[in-house]
Protein backbone atom coordinates (compact mmCIF):
# COMPACT_ATOMS: atom_id res chain seq x y z
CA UNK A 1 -35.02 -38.67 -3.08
CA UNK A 2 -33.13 -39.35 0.26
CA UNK A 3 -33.03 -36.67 3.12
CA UNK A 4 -29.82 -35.42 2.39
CA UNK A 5 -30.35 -35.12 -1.24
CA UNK A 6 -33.63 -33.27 -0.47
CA UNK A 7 -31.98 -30.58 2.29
CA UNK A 8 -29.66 -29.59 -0.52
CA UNK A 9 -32.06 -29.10 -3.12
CA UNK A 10 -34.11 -26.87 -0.83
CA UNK A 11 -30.67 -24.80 0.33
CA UNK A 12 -29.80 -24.44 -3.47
CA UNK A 13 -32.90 -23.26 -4.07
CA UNK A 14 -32.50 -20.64 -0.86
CA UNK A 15 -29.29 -19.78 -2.23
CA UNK A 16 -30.80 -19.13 -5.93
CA UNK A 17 -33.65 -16.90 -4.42
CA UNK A 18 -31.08 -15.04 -2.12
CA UNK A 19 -29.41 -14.18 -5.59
CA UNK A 20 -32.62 -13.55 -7.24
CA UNK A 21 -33.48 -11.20 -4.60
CA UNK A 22 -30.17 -9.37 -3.73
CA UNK A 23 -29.02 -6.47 -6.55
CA UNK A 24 -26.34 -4.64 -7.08
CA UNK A 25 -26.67 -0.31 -6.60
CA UNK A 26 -26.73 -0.33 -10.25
CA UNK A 27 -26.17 -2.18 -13.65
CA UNK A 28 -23.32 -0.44 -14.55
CA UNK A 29 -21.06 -1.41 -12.26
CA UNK A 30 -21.17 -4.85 -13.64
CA UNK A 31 -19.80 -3.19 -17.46
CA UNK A 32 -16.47 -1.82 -18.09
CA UNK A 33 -17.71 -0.03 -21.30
CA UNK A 34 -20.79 1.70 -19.33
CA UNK A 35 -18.24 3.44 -16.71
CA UNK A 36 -16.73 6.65 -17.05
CA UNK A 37 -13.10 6.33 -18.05
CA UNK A 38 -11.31 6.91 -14.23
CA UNK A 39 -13.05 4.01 -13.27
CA UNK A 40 -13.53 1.41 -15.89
CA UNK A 41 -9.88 0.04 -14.43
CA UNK A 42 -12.06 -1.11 -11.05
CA UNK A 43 -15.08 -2.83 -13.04
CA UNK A 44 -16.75 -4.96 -12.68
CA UNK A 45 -17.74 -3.79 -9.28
CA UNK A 46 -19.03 -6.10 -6.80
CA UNK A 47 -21.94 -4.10 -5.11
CA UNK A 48 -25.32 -5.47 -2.75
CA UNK A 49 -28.13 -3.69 -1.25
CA UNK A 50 -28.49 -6.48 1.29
CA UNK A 51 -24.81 -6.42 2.29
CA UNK A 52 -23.96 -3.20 1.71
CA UNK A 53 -20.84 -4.04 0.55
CA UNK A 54 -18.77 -2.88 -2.69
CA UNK A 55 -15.54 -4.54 -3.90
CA UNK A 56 -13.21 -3.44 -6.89
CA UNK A 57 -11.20 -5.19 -9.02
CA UNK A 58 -8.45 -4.09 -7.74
CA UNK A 59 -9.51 -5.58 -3.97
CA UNK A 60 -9.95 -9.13 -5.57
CA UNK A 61 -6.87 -10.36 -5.92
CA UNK A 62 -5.51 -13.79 -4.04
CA UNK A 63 -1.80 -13.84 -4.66
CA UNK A 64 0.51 -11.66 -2.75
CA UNK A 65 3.89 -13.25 -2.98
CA UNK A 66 6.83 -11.04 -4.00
CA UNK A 67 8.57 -12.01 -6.72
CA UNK A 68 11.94 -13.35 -6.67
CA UNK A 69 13.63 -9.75 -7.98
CA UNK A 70 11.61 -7.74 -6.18
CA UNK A 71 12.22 -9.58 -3.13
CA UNK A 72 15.85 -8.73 -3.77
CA UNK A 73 15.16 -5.27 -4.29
CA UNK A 74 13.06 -4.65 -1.20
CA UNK A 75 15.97 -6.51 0.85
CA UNK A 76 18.55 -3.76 -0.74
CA UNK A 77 16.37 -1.39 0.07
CA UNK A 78 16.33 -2.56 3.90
CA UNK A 79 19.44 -2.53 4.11
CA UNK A 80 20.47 1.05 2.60
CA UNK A 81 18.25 2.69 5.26
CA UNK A 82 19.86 0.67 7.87
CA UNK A 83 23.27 1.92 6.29
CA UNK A 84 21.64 5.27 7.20
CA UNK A 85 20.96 4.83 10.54
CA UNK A 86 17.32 4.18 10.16
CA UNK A 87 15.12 1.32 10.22
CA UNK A 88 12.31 0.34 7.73
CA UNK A 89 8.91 -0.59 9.05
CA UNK A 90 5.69 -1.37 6.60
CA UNK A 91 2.32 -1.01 7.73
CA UNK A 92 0.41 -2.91 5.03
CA UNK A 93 -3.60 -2.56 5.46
CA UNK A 94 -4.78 -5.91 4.78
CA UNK A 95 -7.32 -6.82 1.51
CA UNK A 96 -10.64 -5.64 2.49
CA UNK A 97 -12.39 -9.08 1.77
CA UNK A 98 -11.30 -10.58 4.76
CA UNK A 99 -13.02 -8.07 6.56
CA UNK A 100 -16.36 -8.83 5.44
CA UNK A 101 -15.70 -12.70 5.43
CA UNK A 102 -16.83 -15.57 2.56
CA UNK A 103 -20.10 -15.65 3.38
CA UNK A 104 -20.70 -11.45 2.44
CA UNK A 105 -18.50 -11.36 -0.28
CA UNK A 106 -19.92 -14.04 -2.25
CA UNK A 107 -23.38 -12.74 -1.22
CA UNK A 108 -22.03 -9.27 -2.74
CA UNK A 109 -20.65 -11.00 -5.91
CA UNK A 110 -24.10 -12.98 -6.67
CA UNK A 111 -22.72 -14.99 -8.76
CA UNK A 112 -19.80 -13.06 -10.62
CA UNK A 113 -16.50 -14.54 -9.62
CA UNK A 114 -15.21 -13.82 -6.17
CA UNK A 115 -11.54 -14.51 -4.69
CA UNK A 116 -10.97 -17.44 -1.89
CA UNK A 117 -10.89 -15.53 1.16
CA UNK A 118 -8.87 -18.48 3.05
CA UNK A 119 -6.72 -18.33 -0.26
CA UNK A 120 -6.18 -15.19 -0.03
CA UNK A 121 -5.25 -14.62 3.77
CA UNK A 122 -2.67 -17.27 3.70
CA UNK A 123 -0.94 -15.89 0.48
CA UNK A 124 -0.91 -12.18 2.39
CA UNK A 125 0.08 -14.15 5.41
CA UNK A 126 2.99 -15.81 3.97
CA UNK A 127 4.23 -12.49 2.64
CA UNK A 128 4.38 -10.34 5.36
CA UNK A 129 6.47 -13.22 7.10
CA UNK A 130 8.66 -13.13 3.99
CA UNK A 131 9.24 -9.72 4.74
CA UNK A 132 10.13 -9.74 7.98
CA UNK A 133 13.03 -12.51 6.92
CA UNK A 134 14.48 -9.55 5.41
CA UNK A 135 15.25 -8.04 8.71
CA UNK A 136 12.00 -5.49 8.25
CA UNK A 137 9.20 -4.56 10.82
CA UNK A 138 5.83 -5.62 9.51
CA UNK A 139 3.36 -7.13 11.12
CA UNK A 140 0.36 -9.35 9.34
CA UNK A 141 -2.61 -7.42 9.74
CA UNK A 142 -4.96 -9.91 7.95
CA UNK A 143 -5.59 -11.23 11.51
CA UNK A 144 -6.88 -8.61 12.51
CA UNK A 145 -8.99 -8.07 9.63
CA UNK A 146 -10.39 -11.86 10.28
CA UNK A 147 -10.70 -11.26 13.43
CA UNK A 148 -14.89 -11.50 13.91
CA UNK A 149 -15.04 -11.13 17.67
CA UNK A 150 -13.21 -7.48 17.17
CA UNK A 151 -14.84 -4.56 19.20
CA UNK A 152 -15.39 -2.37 16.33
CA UNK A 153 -14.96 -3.08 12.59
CA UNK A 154 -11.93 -2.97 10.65
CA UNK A 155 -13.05 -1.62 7.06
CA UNK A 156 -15.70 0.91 5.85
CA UNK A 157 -18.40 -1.36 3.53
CA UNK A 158 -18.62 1.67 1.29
CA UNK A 159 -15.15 2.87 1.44
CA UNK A 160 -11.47 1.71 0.86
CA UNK A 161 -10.08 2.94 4.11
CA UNK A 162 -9.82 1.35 7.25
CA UNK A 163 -11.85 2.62 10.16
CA UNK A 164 -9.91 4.61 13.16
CA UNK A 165 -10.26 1.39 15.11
CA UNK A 166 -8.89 -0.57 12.21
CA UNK A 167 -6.23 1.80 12.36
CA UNK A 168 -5.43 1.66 15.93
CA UNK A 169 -5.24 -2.39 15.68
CA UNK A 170 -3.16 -2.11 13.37
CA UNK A 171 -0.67 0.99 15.17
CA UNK A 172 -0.69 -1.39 18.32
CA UNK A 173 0.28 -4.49 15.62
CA UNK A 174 3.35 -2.42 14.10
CA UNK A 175 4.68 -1.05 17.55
CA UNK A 176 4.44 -4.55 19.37
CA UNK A 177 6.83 -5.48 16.34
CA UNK A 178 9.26 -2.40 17.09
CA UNK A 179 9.00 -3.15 21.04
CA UNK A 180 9.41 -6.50 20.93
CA UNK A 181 8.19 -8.65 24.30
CA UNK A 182 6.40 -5.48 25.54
CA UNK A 183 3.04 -5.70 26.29
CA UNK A 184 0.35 -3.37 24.68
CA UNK A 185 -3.02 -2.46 26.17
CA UNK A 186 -5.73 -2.74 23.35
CA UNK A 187 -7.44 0.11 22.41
CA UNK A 188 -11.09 0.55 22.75
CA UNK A 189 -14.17 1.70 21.36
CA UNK A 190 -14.78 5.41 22.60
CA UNK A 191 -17.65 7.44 22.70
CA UNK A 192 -16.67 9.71 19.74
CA UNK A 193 -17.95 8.43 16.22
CA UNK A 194 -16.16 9.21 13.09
CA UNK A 195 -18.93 9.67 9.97
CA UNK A 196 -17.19 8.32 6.55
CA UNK A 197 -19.00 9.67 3.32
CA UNK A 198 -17.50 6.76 1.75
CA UNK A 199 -14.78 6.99 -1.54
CA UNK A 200 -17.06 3.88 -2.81
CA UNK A 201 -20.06 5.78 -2.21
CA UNK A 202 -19.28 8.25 -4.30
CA UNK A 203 -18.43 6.18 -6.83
CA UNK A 204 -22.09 4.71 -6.98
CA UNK A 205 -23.03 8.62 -6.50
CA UNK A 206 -21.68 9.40 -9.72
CA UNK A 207 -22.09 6.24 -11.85
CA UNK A 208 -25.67 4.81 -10.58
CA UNK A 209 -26.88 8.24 -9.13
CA UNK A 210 -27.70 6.55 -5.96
CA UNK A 211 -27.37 8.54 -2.55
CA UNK A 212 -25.92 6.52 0.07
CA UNK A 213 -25.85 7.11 3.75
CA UNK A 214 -22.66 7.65 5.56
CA UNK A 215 -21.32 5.57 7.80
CA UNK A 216 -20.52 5.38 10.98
CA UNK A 217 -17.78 4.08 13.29
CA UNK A 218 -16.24 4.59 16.99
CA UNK A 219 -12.74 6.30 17.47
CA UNK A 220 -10.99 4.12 19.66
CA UNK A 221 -9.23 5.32 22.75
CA UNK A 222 -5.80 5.06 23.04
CA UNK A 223 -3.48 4.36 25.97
CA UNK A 224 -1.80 7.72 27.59
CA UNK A 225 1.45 6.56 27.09
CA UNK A 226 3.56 3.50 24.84
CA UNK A 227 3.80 -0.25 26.34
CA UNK A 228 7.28 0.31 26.55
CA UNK A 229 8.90 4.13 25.84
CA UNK A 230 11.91 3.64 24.10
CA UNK A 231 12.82 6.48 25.89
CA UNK A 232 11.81 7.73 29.44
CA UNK A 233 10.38 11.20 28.26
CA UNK A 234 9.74 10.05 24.52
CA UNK A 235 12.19 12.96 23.23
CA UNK A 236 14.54 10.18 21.83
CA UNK A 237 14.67 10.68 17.78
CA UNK A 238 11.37 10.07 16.50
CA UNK A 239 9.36 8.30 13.83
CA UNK A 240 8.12 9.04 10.39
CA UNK A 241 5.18 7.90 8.63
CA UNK A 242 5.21 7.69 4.92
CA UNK A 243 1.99 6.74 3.97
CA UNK A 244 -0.86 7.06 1.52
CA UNK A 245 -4.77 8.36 1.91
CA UNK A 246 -4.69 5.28 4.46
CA UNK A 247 -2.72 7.82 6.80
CA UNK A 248 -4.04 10.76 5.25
CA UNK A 249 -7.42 10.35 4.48
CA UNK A 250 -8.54 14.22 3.80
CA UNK A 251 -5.27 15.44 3.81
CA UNK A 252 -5.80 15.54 7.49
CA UNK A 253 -5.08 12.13 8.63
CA UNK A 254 -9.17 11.85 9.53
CA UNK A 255 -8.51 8.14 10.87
CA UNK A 256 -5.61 9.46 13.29
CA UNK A 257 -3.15 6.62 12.60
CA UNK A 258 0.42 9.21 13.33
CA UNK A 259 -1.78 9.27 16.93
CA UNK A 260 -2.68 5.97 17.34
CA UNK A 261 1.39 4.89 16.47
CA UNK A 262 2.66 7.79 18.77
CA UNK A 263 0.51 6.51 22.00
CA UNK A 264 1.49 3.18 21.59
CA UNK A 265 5.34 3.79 20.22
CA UNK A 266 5.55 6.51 23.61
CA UNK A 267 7.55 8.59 20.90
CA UNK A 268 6.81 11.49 18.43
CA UNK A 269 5.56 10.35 15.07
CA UNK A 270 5.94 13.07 12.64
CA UNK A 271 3.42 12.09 9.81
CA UNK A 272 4.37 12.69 6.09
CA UNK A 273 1.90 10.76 4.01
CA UNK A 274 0.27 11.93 0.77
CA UNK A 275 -3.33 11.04 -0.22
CA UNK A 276 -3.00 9.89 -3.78
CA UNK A 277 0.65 9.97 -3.46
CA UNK A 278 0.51 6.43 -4.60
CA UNK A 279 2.77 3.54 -3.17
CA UNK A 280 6.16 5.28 -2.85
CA UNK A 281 4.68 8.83 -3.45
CA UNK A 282 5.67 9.86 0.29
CA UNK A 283 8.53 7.65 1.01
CA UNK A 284 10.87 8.46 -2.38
CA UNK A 285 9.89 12.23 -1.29
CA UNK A 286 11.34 12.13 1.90
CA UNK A 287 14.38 10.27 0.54
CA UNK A 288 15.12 12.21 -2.46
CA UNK A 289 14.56 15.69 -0.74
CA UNK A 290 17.02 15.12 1.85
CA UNK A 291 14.56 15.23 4.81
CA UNK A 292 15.72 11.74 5.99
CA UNK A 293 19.34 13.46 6.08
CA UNK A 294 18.86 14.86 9.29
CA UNK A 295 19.26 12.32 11.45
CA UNK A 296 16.13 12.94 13.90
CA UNK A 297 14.48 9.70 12.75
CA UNK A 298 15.45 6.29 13.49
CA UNK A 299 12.25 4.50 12.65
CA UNK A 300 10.74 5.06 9.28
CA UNK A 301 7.34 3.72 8.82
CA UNK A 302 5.82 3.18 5.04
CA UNK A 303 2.57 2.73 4.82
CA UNK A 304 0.90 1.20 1.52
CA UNK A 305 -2.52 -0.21 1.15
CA UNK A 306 -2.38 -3.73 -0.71
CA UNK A 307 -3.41 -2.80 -3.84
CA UNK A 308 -0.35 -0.73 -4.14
CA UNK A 309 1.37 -3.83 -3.65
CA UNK A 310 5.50 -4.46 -3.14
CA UNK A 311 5.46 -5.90 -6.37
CA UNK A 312 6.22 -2.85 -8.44
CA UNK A 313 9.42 -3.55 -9.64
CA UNK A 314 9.78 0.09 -11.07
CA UNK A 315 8.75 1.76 -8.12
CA UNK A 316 10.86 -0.36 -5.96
CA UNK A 317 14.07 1.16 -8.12
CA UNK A 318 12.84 4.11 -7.90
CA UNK A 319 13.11 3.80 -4.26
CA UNK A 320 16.07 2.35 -4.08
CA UNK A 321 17.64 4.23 -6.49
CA UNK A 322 17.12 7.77 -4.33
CA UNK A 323 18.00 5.66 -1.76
CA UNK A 324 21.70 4.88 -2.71
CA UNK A 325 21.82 8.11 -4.15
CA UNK A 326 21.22 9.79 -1.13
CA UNK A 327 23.27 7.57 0.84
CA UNK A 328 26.58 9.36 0.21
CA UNK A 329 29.36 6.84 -0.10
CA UNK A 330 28.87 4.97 -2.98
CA UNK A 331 30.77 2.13 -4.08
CA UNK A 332 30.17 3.34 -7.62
CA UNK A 333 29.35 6.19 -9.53
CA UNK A 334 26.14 7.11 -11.06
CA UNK A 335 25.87 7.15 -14.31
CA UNK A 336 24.27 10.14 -15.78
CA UNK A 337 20.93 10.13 -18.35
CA UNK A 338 19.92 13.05 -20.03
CA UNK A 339 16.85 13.45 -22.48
CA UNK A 340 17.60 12.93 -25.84
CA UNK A 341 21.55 11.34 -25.61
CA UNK A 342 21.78 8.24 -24.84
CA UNK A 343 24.97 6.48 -22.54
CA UNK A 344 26.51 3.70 -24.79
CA UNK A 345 27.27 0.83 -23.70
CA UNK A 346 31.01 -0.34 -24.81
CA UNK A 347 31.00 -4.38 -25.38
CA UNK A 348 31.22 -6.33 -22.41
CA UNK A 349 30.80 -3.30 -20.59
CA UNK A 350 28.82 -3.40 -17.31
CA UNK A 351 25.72 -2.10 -16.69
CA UNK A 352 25.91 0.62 -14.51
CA UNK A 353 23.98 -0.18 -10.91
CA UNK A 354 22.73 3.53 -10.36
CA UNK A 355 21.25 5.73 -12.85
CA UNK A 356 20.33 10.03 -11.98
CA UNK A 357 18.44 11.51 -14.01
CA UNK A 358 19.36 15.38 -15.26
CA UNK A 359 18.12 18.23 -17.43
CA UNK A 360 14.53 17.17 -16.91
CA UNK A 361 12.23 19.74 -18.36
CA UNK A 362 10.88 22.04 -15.73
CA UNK A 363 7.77 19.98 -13.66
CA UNK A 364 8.12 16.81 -15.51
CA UNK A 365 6.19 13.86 -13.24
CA UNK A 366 6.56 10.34 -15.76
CA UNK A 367 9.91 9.39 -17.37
CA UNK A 368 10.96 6.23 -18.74
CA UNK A 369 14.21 4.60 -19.05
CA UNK A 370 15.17 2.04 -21.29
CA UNK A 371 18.07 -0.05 -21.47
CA UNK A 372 18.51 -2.06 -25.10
CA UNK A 373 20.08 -5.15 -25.26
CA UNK A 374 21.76 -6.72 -28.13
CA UNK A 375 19.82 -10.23 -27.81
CA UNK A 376 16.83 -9.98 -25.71
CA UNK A 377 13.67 -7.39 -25.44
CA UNK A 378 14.34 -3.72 -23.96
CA UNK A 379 13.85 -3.24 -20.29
CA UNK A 380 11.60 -0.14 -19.67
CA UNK A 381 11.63 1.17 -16.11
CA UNK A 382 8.63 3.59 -15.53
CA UNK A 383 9.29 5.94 -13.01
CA UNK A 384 6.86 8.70 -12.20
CA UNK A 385 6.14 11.49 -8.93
CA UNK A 386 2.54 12.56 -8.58
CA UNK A 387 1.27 16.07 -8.44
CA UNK A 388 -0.45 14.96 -5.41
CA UNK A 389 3.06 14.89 -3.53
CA UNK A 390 3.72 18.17 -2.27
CA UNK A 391 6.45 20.39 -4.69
CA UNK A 392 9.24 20.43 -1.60
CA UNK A 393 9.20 16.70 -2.07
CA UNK A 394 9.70 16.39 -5.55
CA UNK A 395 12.46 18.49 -6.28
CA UNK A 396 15.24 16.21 -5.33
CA UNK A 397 17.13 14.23 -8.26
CA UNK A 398 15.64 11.32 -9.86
CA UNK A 399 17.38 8.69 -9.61
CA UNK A 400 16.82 4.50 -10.15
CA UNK A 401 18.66 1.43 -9.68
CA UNK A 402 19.42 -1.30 -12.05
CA UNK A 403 20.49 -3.46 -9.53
CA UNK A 404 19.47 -7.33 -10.44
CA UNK A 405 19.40 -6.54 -14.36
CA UNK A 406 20.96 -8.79 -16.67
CA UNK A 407 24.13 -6.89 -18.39
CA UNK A 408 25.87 -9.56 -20.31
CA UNK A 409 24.68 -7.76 -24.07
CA UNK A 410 23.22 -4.73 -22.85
CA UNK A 411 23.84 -2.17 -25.81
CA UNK A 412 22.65 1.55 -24.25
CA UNK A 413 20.49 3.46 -21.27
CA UNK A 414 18.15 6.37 -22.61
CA UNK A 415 15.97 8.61 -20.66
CA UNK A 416 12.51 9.34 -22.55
CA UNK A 417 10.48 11.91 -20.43
C-alpha cells in the first residue's frame, strides 16, 4: 500500500468515526411520517450535537435563478413603482448554509444528502446580479454570509434569522447600493448581547423534547449618521421596509434592521414588516391599502428571506396586480371576477391583463383564479393574504395580473374563493 493510498484510508476512516460519533438531537428529525404535521414539510432535518447546527429542507436548496416569466414579472413590477414615484429595493437574506461553510454542513448532514455550498453561492450570486439588470437595488449578501474573517456571525445555528450583526452587514450592503460611490463605516461588535431562544430550537423542543441553550450574539454599533445623507437634515421623504420575521422578529423588530438601514441611509425608515406575513404579506399590504399613495416614500425596501424565493409566480401577480391597480392611469380596464359567474371569453378575444376581485365573502384570506383554455391545461393563480398581516392592510381590493399569459384559445376567468 503506497503512502498516499495509506493517508486516505486512515482519513476515511477519521471521517467514518466522526460520523459514527456525531448524532443528530433526535431520530425524528430524520422521518417525515414521525413529525407532527406543521413540520413534516421541513424533514428531514439536518441536526448535530457537535456542530450545533440544524438545516431544513427548505434551506437546502442550490438553484436560485428566476425563471424566464417571473423575471418578466418582477421587471413590470419595477417599473410600476417607478411609475409611482418610488423605487424598489430587495434585501434578500442569503441561504443559511453558507454561513456555516462545507465543512459544518456536511458534518451536520452525516451522511444524508447536503447541497454544494460553492454551487449554491454562485447560483444566488448570479441572481441578485440578474436583478439588479432590471434597474432594482439589491445587493448579494451571500458574501457576506461567506465571509469567515467577519467580526461577529451572520446566522443563529439554532435559528432561521440572521443575527443583529448579520443584519447590520447587510443594512450597510443595501444602502451602499442606494448611495452609490459613498463610503460606509462598518459597523461593529458592541458590548450589548442579544439572547435568541432559537425558532429551530423549539422545533427540537417540541419534536425530540430536548432543551437547548440560547444563544448568544453582539448588537453591533452603528454609525451616528448615513455615509452620505441624501438629505442634509434626513427630513427628505423617507423609506419603507416591507419585510418578513427577518425585520420583525417578535413583532418588535428584535434584530433592529429599520435602525441599522436608517443610520446608514441618514433618513427615516418607517418599518412595516409582518412576521409570518410570508413573501409579499407586507409589501401587497402597503400597496393595496393605499399607504404607498401618499407620496412620503421614495425608497421602498422588500425584504424576503430566500426560502420565500422571487420565484412565486402567483405571488408575483398578486403584487403586480395591486400594483397596476393602484397605479391610477391604466392603459386598460380591469376586468371584474366575482364568485360564482364566470367572465367569458368571446373567440379570439384577449385576455384581459388585470383582473379585481369583488364580492368576496366577508374575511376571506385564499382565492383562486382560473383561466380555461380551449386547447391546453387551466392556469390556476393562487392568491392568498395571511391573518398574520394586520386587518388595515388587507382590506384593499384584490387584484392580479395576467400579464405574460398565453391568450390565443383562452375560453373564461373564474374566481373560486
Amino acid at each position: 500500500m503506497t503512502r498516499m493510498t495509506l493517508c486516505s484510508a486512515v482519513l476515511a476512516c477519521i471521517a467514518q468515526s466522526m460520523a459514527l460519533h456525531a448524532a443528530p438531537y433526535c431520530g425524528a428529525f430524520l422521518e417525515p411520517e414521525a413529525m407532527p404535521a406543521q413540520y413534516a414539510r421541513l424533514a428531514p432535518v439536518l441536526s448535530n450535537t457537535d456542530t450545533g447546527w440544524i438545516f431544513t429542507q427548505d434551506q437546502l436548496r442550490e438553484d436560485y435563478g428566476l425563471k424566464p416569466r417571473n423575471a418578466v414579472l418582477l421587471e413590470q413590477i419595477a417599473q410600476a413603482f417607478e411609475r409611482q414615484g418610488m423605487q424598489l429595493a430587495i434585501l434578500m437574506p442569503p441561504p443559511r448554509p453558507l454561513a456555516a461553510g462545507q465543512a459544518v454542513l456536511d458534518e451536520t448532514a452525516a451522511g444524508a444528502p447536503a447541497i454544494d455550498v460553492a454551487r449554491t453561492a454562485k447560483s444566488f450570486s448570479e441572481m441578485t446580479a440578474q436583478v439588479r439588470r432590471m434597474g432594482i437595488l439589491m445587493p448579494d449578501l451571500s458574501l457576506l454570509a461567506l465571509d469567515r474573517g467577519a467580526a461577529a456571525p451572520f446566522y443563529f445555528g439554532r435559528d432561521t434569522h440572521w443575527t443583529p450583526f448579520g443584519a447590520a452587514l447587510s443594512a450597510r450592503a443595501l444602502a451602499g447600493a442606494v448611495l452609490s460611490g459613498a463610503t460606509l463605516p462598518a459597523p461593529v461588535p458592541g458590548a450589548g448581547m442579544y439572547e435568541e431562544r432559537g425558532s429551530l430550537s423549539g422545533m427540537a423542543r417540541k419534536i425530540c423534547g430536548v432543551e437547548l441553550a440560547p444563544e448568544t450574539a453582539p448588537f453591533a454599533v452603528l454609525p451616528a449618521t448615513g455615509g452620505g445623507l441624501l438629505d442634509p437634515d434626513g427630513s427628505g421623504p423617507r423609506a419603507v421596509l416591507a419585510g418578513s420575521s427577518f425585520s420583525d422578529r417578535y413583532k418588535r423588530d428584535a434584530y433592529r434592521v429599520a435602525d441599522a438601514l436608517s443610520a446608514y441611509l441618514g433618513r427615516p425608515v418607517e418599518n412595516r414588516s409582518v412576521s409570518g406575513g410570508g413573501a409579499i404579506g407586507a409589501i401587497e399590504g402597503l400597496v393595496s391599502s393605499g399607504m404607498l399613495r401618499r407620496g412620503q416614500y421614495d425608497l421602498v425596501i422588500w425584504e424576503l428571506p430566500y426560502t420565500e424565493s422571487l420565484n412565486k409566480e402567483s405571488a408575483l401577480r398578486q403584487l403586480l396586480g395591486a400594483l397596476v391597480l393602484a397605479g391610477g392611469k391604466l392603459e386598460v380596464s380591469a376586468a371584474v371576477l366575482t364568485p360564482g359567474a364566470p367572465l367569458k371569453i368571446p373567440p379570439g378575444g384577449p385576455l384581459p391583463v388585470l383582473v379585481r376581485a369583488d364580492s368576496l365573502p366577508l374575511g376571506v384570506q385564499r382565492h383562486t383564479v382560473e383561466i380555461r383554455y380551449r386547447d391546453r391545461k387551466p392556469t390556476r393563480i393562487k392568491l392568498q393574504r395571511k391573518d398574520r398581516v394586520p386587518s388595515g392592510m388587507r382590506e384593499g381590493p384584490w387584484a392580479v395580473s395576467l400579464a405574460e399569459l398565453p391568450s390565443a384559445d383562452v375560453q373564461s376567468i373564474s374566481l373560486m374563493p
